[in-house]
C-alpha atoms as a PDB file:
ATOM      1  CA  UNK A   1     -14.123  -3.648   7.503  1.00  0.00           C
ATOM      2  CA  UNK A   2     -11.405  -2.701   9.473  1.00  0.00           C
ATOM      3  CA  UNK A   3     -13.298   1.287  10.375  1.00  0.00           C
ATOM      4  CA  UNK A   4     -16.065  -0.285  10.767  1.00  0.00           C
ATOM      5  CA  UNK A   5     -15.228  -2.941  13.489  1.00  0.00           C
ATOM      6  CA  UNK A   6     -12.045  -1.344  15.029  1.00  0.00           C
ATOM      7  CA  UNK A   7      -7.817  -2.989  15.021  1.00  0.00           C
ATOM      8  CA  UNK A   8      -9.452  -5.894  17.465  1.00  0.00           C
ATOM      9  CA  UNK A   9     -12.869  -6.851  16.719  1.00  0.00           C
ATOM     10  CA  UNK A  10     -14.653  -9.998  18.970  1.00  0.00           C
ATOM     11  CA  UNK A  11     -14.782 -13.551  16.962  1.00  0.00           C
ATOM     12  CA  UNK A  12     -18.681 -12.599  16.290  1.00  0.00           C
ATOM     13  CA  UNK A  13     -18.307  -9.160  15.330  1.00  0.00           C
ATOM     14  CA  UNK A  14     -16.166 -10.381  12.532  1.00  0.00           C
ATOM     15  CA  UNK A  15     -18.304 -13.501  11.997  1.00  0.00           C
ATOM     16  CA  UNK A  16     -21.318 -11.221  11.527  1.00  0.00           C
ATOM     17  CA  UNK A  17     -19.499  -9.030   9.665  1.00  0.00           C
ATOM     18  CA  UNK A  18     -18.280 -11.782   7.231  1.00  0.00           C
ATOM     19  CA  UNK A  19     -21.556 -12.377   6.793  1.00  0.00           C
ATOM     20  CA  UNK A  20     -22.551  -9.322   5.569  1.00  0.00           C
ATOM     21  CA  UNK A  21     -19.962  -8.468   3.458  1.00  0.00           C
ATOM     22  CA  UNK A  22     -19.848 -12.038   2.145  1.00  0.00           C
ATOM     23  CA  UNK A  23     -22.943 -13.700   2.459  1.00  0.00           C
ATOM     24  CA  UNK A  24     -21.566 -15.956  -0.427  1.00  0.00           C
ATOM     25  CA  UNK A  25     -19.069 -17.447   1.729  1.00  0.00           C
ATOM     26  CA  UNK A  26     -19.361 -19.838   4.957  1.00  0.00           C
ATOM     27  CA  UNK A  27     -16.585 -18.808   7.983  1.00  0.00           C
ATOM     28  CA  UNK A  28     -14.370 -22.147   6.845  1.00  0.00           C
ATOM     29  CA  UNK A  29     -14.762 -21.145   3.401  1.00  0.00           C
ATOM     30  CA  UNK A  30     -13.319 -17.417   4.196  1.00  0.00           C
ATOM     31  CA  UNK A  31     -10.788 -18.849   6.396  1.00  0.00           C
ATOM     32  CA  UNK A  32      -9.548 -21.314   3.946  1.00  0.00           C
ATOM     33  CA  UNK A  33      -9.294 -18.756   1.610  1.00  0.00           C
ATOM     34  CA  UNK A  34      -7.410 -15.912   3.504  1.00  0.00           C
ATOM     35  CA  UNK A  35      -4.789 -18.532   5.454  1.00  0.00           C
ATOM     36  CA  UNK A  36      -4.075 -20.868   2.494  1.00  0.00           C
ATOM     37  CA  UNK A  37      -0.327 -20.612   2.123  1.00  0.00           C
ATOM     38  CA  UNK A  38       1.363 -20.786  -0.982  1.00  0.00           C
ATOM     39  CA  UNK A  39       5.039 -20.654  -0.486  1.00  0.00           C
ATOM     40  CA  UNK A  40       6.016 -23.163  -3.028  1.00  0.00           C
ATOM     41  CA  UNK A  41       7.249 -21.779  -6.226  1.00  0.00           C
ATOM     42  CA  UNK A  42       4.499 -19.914  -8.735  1.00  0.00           C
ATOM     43  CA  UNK A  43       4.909 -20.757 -12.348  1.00  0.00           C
ATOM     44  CA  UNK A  44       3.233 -17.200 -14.148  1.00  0.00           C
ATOM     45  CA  UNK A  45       3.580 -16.760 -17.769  1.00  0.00           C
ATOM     46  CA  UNK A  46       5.533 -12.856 -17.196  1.00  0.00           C
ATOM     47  CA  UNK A  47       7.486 -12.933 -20.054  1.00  0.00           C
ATOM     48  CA  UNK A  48       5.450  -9.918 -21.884  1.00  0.00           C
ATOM     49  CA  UNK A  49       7.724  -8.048 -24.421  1.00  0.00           C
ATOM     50  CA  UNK A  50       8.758 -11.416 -26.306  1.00  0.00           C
ATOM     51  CA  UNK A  51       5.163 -12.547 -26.352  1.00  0.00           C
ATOM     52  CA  UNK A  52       1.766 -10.900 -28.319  1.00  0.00           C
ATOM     53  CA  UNK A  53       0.904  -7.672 -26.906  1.00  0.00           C
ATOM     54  CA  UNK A  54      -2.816  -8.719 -26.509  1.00  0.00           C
ATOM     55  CA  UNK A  55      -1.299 -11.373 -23.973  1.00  0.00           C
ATOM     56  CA  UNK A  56       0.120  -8.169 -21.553  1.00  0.00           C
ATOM     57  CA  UNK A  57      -3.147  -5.706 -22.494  1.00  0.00           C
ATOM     58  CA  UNK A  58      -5.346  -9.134 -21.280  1.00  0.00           C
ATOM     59  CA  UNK A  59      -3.098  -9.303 -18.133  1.00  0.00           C
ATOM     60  CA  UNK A  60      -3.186  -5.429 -17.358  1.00  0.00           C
ATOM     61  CA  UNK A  61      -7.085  -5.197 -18.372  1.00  0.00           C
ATOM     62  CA  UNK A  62      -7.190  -8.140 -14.908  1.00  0.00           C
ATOM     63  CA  UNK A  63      -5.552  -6.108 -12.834  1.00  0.00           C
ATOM     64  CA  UNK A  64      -6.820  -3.064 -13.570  1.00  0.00           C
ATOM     65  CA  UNK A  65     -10.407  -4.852 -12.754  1.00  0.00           C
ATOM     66  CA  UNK A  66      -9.486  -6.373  -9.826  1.00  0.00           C
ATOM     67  CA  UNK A  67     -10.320  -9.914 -11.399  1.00  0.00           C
ATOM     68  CA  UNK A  68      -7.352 -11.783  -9.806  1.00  0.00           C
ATOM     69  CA  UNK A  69      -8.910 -15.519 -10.274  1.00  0.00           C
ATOM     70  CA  UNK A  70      -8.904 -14.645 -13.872  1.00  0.00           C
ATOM     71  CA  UNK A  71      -5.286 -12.979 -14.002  1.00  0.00           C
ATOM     72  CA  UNK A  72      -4.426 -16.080 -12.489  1.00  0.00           C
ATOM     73  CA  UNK A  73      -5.671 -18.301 -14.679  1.00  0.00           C
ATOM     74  CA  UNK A  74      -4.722 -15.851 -17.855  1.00  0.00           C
ATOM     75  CA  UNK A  75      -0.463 -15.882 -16.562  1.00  0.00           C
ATOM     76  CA  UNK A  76      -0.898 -19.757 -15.866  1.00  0.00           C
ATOM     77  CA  UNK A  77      -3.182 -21.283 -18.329  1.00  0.00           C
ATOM     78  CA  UNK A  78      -5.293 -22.883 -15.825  1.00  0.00           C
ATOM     79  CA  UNK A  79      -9.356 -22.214 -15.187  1.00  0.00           C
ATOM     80  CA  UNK A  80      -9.459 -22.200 -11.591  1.00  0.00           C
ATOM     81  CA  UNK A  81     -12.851 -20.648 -10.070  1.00  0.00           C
ATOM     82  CA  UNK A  82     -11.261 -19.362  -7.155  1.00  0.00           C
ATOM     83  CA  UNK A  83      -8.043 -19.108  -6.010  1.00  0.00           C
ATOM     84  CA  UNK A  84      -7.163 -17.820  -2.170  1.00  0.00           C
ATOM     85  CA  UNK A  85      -6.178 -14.368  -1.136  1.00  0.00           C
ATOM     86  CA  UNK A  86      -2.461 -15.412  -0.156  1.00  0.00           C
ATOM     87  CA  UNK A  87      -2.507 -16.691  -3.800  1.00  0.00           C
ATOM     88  CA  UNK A  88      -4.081 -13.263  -5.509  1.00  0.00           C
ATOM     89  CA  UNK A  89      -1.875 -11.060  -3.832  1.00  0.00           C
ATOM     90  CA  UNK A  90       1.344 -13.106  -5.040  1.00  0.00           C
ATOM     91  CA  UNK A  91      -0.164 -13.445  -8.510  1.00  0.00           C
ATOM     92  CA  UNK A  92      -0.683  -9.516  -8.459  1.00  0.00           C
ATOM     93  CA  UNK A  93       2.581  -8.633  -6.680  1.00  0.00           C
ATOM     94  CA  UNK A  94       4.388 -10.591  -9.374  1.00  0.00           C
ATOM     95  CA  UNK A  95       2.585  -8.884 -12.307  1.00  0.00           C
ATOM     96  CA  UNK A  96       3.576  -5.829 -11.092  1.00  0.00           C
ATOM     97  CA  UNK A  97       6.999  -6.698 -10.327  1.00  0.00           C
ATOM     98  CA  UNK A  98       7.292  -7.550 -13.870  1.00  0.00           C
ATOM     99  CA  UNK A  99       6.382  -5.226 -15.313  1.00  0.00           C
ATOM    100  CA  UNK A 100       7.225  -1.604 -13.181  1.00  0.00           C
ATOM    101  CA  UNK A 101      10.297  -0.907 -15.409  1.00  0.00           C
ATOM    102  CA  UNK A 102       7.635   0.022 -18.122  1.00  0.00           C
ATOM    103  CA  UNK A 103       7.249   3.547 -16.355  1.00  0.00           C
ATOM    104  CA  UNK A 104      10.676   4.120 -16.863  1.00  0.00           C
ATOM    105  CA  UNK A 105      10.983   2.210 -20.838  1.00  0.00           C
ATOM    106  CA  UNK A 106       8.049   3.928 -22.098  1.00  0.00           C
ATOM    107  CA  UNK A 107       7.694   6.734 -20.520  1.00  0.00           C
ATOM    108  CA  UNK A 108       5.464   8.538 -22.745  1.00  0.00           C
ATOM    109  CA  UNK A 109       2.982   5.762 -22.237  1.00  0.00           C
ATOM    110  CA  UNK A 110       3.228   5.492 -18.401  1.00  0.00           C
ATOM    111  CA  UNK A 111       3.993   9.064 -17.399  1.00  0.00           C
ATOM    112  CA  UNK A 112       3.540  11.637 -20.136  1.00  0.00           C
ATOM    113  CA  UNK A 113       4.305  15.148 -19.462  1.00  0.00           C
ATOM    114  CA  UNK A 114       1.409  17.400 -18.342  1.00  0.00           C
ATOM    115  CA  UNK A 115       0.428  19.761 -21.312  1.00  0.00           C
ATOM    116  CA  UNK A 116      -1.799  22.297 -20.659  1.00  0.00           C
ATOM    117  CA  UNK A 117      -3.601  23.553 -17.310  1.00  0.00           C
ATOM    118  CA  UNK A 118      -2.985  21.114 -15.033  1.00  0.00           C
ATOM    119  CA  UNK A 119      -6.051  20.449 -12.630  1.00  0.00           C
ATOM    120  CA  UNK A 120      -8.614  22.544 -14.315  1.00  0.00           C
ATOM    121  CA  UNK A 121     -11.636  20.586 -15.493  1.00  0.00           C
ATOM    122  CA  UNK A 122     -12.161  20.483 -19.163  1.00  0.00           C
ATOM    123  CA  UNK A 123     -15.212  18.490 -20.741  1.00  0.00           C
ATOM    124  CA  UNK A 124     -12.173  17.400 -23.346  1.00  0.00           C
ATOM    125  CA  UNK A 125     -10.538  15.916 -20.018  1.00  0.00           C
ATOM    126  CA  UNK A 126     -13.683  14.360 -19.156  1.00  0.00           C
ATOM    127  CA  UNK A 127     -14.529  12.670 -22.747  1.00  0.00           C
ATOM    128  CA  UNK A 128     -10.970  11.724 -22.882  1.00  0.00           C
ATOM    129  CA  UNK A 129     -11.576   9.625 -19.394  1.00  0.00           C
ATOM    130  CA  UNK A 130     -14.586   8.143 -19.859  1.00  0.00           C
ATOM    131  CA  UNK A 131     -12.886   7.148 -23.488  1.00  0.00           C
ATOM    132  CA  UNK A 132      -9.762   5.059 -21.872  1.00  0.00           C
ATOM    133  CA  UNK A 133     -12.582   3.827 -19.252  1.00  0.00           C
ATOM    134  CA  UNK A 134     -15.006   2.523 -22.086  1.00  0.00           C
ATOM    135  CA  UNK A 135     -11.953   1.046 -24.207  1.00  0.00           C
ATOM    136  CA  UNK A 136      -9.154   0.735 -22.263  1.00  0.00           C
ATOM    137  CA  UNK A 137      -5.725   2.391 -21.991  1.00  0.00           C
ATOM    138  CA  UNK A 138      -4.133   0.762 -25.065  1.00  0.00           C
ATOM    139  CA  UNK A 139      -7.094   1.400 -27.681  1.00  0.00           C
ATOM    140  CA  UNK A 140      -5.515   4.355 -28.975  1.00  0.00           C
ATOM    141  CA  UNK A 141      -2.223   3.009 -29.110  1.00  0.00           C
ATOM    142  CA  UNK A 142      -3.424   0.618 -31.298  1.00  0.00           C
ATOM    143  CA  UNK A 143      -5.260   2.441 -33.008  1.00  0.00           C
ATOM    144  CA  UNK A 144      -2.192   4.964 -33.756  1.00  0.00           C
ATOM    145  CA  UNK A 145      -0.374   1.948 -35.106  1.00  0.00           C
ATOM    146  CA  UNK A 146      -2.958   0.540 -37.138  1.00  0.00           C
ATOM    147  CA  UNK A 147      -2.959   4.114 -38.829  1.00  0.00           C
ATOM    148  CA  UNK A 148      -6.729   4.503 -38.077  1.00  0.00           C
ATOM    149  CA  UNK A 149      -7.697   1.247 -39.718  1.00  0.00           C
ATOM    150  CA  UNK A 150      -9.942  -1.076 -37.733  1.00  0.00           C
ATOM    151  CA  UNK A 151      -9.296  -4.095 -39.501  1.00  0.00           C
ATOM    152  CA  UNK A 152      -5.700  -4.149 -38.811  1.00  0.00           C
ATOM    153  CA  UNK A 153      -6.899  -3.934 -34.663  1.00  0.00           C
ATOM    154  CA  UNK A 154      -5.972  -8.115 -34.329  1.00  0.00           C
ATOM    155  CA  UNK A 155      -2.654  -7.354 -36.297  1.00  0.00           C
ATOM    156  CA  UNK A 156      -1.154  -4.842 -34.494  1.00  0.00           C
ATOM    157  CA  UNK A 157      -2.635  -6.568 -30.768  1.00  0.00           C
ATOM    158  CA  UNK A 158      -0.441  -9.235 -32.219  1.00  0.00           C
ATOM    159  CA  UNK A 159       2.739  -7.994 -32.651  1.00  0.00           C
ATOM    160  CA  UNK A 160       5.398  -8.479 -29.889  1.00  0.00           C
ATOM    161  CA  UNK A 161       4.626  -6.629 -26.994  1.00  0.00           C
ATOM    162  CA  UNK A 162       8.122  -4.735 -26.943  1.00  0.00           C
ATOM    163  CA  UNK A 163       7.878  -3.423 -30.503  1.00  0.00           C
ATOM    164  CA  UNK A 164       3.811  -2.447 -29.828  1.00  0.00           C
ATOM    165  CA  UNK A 165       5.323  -0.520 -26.652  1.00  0.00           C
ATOM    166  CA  UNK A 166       8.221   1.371 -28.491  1.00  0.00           C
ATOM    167  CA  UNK A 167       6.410   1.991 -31.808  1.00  0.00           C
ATOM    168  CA  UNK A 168       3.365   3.100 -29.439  1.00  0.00           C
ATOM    169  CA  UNK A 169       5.467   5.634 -27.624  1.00  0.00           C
ATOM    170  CA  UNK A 170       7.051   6.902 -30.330  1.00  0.00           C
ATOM    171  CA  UNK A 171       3.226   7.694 -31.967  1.00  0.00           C
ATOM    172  CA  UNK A 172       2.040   8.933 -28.727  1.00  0.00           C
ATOM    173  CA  UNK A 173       5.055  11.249 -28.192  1.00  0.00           C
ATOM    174  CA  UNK A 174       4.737  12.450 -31.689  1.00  0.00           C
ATOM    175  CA  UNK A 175       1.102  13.273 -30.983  1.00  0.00           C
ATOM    176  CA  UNK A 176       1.188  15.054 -28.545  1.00  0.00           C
ATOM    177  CA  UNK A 177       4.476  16.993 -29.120  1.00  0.00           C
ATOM    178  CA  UNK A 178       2.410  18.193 -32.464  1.00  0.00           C
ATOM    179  CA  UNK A 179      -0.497  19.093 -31.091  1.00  0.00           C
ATOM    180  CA  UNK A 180       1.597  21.790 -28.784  1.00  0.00           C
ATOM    181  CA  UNK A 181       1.068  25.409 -29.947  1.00  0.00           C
END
């Protein structure tokens, strides 16, 4: 909104522009929801590698869809229906907080090397996108530990998240370290 109506806009260009955007909401409602403070202390669930690994892939699959309220709900146990933007970004600012020494404790997962032609388009680069979009980043590191079998799926989502992570990496590395030339 903010290249469309400029740094400074007039109370009813933003009113109308609330509107537009978010016919859902009434100007209190938007208000209440943007200037609610929460400075009291947030009680989040972030305690991923001792807990199921479905618990973090739930948590990351929120974030990665925008869906605060539910992340929110998911980290607390509660089933709010809304929850105010002060609120979302803490709730999403802690997540991440939590969890950005991944990149650096599972590398291979986070930030495998670059094999091959870097930049080119490939229809296998394509497929292999629109696969992690259709099923999600940790599909075939589950399915790597499951050693191809479906039925073990709720198994392996169930083991602790830490030993999912390292035996995941370890599959992925080998993977693609093999499939090198």
């Amino acid at each position: 909104m903010t290249a469309e109506l400029g740094e400074e806009p007039t109370e009813k260009e933003a009113i109308e522009a609330l509107n537009k955007y978010f016919p859902e909401f009434s100007v209190e409602e938007f208000e209440r929801l943007t200037t609610e403070n929460h400075l009291g202390k947030l009680s989040l669930i972030l305690d991923f590698e001792n807990k199921p690994a479905k618990y973090f892939i739930i948590a990351d699959t929120y974030i990665g869809l925008a869906d605060l309220v539910s992340l929110y709900n998911h980290l607390t146990g509660e089933k709010l229906e809304d929850i105010s933007v002060s609120l979302a970004k803490r709730v999403k600012d802690e997540f991440l907080n939590s969890v950005v020494h991944f990149g650096e404790k599972y590398e291979w997962i986070y930030n495998p090397p670059s094999i091959g032609t870097s930049g080119k388009y490939t229809i296998g680069k394509q497929l292999r996108n629109e696969f992690v979009q259709h099923y999600g980043v940790y599909a075939e590191i589950t399915y790597l530990i499951a050693n191809g079998k479906a039925l073990d799926f709720d198994t392996v989502n169930n083991m602790k998240l830490s030993d999912y992570l390292a035996t995941g990496e370890y599959l992925i590395r080998k993977k693609i370290v093999e499939s090198i030339d």
